[in-house]
N, C-alpha and C. Protein backbone atom coordinates (compact mmCIF):
# COMPACT_ATOMS: atom_id res chain seq x y z
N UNK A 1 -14.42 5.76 -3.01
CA UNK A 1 -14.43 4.41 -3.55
C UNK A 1 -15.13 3.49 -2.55
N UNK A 2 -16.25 2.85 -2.93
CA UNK A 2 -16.72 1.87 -2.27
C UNK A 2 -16.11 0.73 -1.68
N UNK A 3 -16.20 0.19 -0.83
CA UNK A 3 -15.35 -0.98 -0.47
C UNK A 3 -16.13 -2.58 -0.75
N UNK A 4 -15.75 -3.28 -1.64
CA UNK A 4 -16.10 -4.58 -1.36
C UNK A 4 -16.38 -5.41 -0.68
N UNK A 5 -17.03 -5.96 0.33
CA UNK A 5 -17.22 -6.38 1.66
C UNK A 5 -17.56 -8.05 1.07
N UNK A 6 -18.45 -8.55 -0.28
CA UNK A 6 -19.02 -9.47 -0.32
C UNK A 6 -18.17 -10.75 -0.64
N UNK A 7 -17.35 -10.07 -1.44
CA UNK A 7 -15.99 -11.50 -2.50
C UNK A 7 -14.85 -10.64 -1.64
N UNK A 8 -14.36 -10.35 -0.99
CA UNK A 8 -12.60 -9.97 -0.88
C UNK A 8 -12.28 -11.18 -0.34
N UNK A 9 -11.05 -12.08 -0.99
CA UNK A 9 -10.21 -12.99 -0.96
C UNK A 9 -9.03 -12.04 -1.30
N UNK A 10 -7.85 -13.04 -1.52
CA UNK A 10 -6.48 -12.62 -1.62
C UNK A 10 -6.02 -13.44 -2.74
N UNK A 11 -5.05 -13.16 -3.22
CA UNK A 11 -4.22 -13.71 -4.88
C UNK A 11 -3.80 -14.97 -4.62
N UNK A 12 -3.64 -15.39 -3.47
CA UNK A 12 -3.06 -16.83 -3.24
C UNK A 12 -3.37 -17.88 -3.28
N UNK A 13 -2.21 -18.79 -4.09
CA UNK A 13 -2.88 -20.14 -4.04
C UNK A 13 -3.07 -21.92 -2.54
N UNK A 14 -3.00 -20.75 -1.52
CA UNK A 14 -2.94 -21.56 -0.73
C UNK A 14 -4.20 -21.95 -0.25
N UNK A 15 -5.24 -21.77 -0.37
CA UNK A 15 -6.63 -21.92 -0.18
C UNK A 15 -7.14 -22.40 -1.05
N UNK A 16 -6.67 -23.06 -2.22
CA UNK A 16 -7.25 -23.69 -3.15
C UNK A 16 -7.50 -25.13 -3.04
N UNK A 17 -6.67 -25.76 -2.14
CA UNK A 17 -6.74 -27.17 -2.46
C UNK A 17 -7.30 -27.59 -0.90
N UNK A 18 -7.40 -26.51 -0.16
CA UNK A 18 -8.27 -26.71 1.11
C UNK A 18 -9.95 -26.31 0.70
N UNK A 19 -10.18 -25.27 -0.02
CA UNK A 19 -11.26 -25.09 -0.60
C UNK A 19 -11.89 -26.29 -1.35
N UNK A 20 -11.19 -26.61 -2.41
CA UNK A 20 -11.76 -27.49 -3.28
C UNK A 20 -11.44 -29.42 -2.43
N UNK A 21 -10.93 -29.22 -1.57
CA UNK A 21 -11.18 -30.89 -0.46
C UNK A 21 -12.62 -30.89 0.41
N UNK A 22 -12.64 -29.43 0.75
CA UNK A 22 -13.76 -29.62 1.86
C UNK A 22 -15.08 -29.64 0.80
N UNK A 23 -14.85 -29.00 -0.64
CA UNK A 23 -16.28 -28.86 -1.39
C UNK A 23 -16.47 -29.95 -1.59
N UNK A 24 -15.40 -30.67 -1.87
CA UNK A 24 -15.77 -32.41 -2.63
C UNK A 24 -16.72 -33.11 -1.51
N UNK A 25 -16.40 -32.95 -0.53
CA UNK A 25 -16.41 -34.31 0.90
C UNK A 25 -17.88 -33.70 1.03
N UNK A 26 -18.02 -31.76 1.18
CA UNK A 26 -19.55 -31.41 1.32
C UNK A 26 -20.31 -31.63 0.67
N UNK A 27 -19.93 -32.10 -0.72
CA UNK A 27 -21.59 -32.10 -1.60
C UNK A 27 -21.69 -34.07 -1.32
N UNK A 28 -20.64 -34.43 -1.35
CA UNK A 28 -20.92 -35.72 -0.83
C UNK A 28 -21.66 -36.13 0.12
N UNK A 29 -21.20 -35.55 1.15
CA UNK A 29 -22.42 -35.69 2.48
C UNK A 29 -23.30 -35.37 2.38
N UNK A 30 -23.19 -33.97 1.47
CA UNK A 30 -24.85 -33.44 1.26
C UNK A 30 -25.40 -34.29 0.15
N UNK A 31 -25.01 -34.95 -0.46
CA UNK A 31 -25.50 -35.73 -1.49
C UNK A 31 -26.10 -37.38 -0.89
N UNK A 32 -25.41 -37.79 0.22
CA UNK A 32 -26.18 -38.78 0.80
C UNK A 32 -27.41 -38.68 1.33
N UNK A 33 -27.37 -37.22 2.34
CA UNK A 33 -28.32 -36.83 3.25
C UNK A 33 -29.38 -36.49 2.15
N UNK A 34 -29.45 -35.98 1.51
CA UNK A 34 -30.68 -35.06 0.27
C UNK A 34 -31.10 -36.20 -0.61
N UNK A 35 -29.96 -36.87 -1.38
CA UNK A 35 -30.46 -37.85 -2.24
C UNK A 35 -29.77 -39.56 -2.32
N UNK A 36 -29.82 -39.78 -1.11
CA UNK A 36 -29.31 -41.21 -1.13
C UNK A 36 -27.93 -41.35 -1.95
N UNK A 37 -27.15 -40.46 -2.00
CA UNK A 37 -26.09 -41.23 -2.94
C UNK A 37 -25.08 -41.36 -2.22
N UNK A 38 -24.11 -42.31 -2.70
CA UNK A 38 -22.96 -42.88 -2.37
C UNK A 38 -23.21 -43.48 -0.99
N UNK A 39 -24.43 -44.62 -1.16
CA UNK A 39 -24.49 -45.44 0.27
C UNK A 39 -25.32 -44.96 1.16
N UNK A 40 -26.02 -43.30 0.75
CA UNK A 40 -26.67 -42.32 2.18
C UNK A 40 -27.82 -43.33 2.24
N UNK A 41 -28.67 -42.10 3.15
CA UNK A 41 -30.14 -43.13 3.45
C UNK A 41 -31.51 -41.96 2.27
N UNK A 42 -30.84 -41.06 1.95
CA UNK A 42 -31.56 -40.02 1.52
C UNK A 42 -32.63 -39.27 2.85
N UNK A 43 -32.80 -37.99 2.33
CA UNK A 43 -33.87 -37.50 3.39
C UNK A 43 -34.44 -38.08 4.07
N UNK A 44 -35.23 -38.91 3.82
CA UNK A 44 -36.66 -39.98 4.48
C UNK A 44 -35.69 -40.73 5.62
N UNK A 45 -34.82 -41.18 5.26
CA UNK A 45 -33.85 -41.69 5.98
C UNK A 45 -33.10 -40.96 7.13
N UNK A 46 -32.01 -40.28 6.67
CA UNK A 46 -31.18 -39.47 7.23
C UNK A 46 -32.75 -38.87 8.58
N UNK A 47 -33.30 -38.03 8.11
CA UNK A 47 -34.74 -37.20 9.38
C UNK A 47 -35.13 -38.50 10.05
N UNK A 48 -35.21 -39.62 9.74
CA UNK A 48 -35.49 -40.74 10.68
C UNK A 48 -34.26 -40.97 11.90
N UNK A 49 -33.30 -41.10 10.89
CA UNK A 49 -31.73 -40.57 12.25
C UNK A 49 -31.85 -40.20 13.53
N UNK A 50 -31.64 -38.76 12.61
CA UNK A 50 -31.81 -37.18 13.03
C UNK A 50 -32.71 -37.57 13.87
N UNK A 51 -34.14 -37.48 13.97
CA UNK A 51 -35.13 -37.66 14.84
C UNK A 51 -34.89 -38.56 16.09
N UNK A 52 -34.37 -39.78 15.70
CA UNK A 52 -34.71 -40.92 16.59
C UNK A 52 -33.88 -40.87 17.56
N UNK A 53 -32.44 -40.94 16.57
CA UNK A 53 -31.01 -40.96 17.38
C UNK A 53 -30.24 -39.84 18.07
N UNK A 54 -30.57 -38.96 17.74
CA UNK A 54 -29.97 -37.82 17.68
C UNK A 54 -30.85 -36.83 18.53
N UNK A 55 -31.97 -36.99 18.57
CA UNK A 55 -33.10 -35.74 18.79
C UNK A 55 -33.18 -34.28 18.36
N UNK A 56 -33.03 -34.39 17.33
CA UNK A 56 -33.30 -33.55 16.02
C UNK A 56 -34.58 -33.47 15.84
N UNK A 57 -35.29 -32.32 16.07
CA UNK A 57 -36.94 -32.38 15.43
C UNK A 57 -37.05 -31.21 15.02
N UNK A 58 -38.02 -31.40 14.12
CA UNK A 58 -38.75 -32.53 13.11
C UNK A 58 -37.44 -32.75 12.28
N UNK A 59 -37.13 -34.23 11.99
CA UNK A 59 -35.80 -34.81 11.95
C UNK A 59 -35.78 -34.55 10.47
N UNK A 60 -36.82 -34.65 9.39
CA UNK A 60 -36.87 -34.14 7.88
C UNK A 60 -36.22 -32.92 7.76
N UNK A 61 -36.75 -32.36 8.42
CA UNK A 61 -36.10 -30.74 8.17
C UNK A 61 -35.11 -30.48 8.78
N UNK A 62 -34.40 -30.79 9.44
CA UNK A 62 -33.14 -30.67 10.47
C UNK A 62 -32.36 -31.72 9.25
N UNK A 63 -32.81 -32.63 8.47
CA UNK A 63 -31.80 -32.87 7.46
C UNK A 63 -31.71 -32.61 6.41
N UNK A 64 -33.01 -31.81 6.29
CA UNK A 64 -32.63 -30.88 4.68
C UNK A 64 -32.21 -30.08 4.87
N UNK A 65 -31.57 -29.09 6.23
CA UNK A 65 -31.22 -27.80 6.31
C UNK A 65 -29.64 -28.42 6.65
N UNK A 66 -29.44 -29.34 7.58
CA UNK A 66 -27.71 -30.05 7.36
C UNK A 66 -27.35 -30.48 5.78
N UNK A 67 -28.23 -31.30 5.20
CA UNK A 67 -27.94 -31.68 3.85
C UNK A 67 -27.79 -30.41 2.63
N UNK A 68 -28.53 -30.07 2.90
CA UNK A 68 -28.66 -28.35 1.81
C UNK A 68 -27.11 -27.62 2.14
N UNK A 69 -27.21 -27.20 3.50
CA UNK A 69 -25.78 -27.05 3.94
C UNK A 69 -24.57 -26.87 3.08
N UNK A 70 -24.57 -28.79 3.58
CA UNK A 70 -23.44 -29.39 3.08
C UNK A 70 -23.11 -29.42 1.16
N UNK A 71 -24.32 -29.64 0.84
CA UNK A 71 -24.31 -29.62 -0.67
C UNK A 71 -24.52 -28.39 -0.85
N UNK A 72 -24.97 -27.83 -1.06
CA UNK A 72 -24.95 -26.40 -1.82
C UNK A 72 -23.49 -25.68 -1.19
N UNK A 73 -23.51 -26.06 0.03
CA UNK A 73 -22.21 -24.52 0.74
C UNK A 73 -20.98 -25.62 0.06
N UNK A 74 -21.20 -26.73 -0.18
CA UNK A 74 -19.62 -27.59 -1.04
C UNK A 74 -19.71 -26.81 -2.34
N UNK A 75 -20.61 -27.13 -2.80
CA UNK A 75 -20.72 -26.32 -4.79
C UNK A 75 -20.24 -25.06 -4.18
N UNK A 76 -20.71 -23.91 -3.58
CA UNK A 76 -20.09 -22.72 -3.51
C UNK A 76 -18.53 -22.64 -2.80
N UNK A 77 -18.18 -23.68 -2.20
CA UNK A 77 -16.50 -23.72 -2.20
C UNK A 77 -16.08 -24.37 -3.31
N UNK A 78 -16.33 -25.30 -4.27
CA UNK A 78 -16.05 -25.69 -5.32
C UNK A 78 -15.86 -24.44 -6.27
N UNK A 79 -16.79 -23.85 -6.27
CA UNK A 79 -16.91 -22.45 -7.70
C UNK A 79 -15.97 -20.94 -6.76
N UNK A 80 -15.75 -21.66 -5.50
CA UNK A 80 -15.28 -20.34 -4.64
C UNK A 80 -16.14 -19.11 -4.84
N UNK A 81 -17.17 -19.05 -5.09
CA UNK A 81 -18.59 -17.99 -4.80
C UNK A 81 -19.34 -18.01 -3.51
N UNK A 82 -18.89 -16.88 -3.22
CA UNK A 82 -19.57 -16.69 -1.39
C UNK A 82 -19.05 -17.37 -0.40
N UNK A 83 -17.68 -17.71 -0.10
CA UNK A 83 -16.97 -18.53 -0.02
C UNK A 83 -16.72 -18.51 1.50
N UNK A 84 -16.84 -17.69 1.71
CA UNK A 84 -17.20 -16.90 3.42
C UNK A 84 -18.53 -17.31 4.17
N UNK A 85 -19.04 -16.92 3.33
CA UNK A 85 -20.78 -17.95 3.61
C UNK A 85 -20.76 -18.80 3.95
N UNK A 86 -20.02 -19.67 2.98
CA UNK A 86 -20.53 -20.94 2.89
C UNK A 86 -19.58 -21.92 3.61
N UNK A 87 -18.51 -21.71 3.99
CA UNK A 87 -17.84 -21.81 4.92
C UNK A 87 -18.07 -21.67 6.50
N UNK A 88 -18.89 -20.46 6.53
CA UNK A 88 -19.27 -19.75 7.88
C UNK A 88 -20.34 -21.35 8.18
N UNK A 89 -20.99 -21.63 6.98
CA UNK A 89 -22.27 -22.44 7.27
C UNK A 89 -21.89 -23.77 7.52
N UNK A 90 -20.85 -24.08 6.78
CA UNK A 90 -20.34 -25.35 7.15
C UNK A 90 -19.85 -25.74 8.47
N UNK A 91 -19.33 -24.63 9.50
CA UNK A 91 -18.71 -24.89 10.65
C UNK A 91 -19.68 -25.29 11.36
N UNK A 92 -20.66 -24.14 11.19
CA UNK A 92 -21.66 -24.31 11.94
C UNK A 92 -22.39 -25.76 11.65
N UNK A 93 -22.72 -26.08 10.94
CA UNK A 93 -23.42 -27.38 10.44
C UNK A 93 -22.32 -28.78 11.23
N UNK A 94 -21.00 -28.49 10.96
CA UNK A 94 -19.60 -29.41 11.71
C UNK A 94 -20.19 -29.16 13.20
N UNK A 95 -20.57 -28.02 13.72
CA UNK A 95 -20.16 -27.80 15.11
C UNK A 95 -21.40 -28.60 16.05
N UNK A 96 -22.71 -28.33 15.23
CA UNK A 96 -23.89 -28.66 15.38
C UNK A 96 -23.74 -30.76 15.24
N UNK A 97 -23.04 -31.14 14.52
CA UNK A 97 -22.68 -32.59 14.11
C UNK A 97 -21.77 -32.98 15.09
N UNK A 98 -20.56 -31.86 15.79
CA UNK A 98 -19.86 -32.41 17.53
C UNK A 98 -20.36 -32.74 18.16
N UNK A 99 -21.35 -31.52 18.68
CA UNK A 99 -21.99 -31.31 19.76
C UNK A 99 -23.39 -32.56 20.12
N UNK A 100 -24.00 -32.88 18.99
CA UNK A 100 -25.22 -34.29 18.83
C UNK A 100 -24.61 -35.48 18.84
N UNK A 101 -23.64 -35.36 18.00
CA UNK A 101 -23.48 -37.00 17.61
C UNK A 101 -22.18 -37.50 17.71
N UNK A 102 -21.26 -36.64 18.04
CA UNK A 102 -19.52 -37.14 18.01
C UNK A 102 -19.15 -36.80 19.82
N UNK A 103 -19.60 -36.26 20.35
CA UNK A 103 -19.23 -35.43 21.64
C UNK A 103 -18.87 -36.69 22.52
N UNK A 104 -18.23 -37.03 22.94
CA UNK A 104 -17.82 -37.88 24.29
C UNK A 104 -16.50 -38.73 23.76
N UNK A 105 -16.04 -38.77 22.75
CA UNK A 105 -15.12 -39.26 22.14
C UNK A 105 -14.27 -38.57 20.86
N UNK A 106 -13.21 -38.74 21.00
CA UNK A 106 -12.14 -37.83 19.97
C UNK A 106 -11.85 -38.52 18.55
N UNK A 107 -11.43 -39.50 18.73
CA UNK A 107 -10.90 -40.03 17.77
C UNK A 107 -12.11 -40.94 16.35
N UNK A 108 -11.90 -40.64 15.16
CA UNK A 108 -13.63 -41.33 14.20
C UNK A 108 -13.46 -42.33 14.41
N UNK A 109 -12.50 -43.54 14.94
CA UNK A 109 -12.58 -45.22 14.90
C UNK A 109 -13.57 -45.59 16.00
N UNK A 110 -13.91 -43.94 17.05
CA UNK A 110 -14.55 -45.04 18.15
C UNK A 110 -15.84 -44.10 17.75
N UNK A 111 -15.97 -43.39 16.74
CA UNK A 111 -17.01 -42.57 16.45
C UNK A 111 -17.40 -41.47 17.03
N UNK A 112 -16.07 -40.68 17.46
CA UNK A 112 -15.71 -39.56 17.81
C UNK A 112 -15.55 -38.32 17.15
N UNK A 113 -15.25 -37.18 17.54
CA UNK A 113 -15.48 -35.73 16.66
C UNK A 113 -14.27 -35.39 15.71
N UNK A 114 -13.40 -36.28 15.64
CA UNK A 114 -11.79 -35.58 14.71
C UNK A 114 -12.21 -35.64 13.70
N UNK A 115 -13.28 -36.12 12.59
CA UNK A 115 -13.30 -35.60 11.26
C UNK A 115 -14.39 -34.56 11.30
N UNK A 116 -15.00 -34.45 11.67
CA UNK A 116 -15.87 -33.06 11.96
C UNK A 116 -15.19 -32.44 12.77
N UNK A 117 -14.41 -31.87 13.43
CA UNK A 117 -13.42 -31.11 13.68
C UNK A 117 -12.52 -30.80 12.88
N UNK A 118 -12.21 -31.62 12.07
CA UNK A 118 -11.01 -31.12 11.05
C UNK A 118 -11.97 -30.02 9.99
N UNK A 119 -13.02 -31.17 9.62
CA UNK A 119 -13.61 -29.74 8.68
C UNK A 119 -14.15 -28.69 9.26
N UNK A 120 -14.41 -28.31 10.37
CA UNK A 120 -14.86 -26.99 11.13
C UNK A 120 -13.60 -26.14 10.60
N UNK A 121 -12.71 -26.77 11.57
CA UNK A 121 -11.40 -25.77 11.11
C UNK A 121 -10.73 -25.81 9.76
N UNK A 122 -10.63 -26.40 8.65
CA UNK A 122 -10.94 -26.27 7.49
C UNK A 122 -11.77 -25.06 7.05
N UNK A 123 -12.59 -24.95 7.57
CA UNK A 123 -13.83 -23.77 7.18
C UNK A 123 -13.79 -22.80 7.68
N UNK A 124 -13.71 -22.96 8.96
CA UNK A 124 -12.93 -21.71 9.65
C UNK A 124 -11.46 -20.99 8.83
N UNK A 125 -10.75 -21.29 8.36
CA UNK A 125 -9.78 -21.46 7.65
C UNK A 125 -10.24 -20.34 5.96
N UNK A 126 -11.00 -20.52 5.87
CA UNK A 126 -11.87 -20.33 4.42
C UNK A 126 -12.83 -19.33 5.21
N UNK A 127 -13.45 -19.07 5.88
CA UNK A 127 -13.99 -17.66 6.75
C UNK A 127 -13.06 -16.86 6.81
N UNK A 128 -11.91 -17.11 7.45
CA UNK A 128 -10.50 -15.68 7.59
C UNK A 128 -9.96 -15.71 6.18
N UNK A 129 -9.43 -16.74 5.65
CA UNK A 129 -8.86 -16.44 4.12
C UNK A 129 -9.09 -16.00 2.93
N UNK A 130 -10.76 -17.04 2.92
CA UNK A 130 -11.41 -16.10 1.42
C UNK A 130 -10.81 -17.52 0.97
N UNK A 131 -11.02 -17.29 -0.62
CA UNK A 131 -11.37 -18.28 -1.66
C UNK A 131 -9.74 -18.46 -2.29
N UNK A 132 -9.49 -17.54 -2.28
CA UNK A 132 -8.01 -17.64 -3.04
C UNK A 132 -7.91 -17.35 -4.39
N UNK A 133 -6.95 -17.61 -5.02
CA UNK A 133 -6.42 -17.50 -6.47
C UNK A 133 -8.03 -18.48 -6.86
N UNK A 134 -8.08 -18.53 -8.52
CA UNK A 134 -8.68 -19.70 -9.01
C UNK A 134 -10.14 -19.33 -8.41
N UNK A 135 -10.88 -18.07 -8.32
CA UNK A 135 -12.20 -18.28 -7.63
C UNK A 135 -12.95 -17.09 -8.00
N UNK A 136 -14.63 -17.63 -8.67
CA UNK A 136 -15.28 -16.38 -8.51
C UNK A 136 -15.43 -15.27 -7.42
N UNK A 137 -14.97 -15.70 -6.41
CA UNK A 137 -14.86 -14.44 -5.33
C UNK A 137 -13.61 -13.50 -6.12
N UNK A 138 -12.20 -14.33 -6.24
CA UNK A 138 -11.73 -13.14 -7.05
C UNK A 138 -11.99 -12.56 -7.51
N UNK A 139 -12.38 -12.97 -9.13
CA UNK A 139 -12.97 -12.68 -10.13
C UNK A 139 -13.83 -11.22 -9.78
N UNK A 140 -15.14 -11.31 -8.89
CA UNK A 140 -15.72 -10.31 -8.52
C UNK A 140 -14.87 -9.23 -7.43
N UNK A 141 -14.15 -9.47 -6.54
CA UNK A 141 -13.35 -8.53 -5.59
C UNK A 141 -12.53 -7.75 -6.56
N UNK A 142 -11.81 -7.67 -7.88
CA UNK A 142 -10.94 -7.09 -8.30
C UNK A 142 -11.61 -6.08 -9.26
N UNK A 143 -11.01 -4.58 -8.91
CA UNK A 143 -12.22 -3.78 -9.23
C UNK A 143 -12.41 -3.67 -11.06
N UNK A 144 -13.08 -3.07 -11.86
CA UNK A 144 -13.41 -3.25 -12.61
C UNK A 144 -13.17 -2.14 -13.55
């Protein structure tokens, strides 16, 4: 018997409402960064950031590959498809967002790393657990 390596999650519903918080907040961010919404600057914007403030280069593409990220790897914790992936990608994308732009301070009031830290480990969280009950990763892990 072959082993599943791509969807194995577990029956539980405890990863569901951590899954489906971090998808919401990711396609959001990714939805500012990619297409100006909810207040963003959109691409043209955001790579001007990235570039100037940050030293991100070429700052366009360093925010379509954070923005893509965030939006697409949110939809795939939303649908819980590839959920490991996209999770894996999000930390990294969080860890990459400490290390530039939050690093010298803890707390977000002084514009510090605790909400990008929370979602790292959030995601991290969703890398060891899997998708849970409620998820096309199930759906596909349970044999047929």
């Amino acid at each position: 018997m072959k082993k599943n390596i791509l969807f194995p999650t577990s029956d539980t519903l405890a990863f569901l409402p951590l899954r489906l918080g971090v998808g919401i907040v990711m396609v959001a961010h990714g939805g500012q960064k990619l297409f100006g919404w909810f207040g963003g600057y959109g691409l043209q914007g955001t790579g001007q950031f990235f570039a100037e403030n940050l030293g991100l280069h070429p700052g366009v593409l360093m925010a379509a590959l954070a923005g893509s990220t965030e939006f697409f790897g949110g939809l795939l914790l939303l649908a819980g498809f590839l959920t490991r992936g996209a999770a894996l990608a999000i930390a990294g994308t969080m860890a990459v967002a400490i290390v530039t732009a939050k690093w010298g301070s803890f707390f977000a009031s002084n514009g510090g790393m605790e909400y990008p830290l929370t979602l790292l480990l959030a995601s991290l969280a969703l890398v060891i657990g899997g998708a849970g009950k409620f998820s096309l990763d199930q759906k596909f892990s349970q044999p047929s």
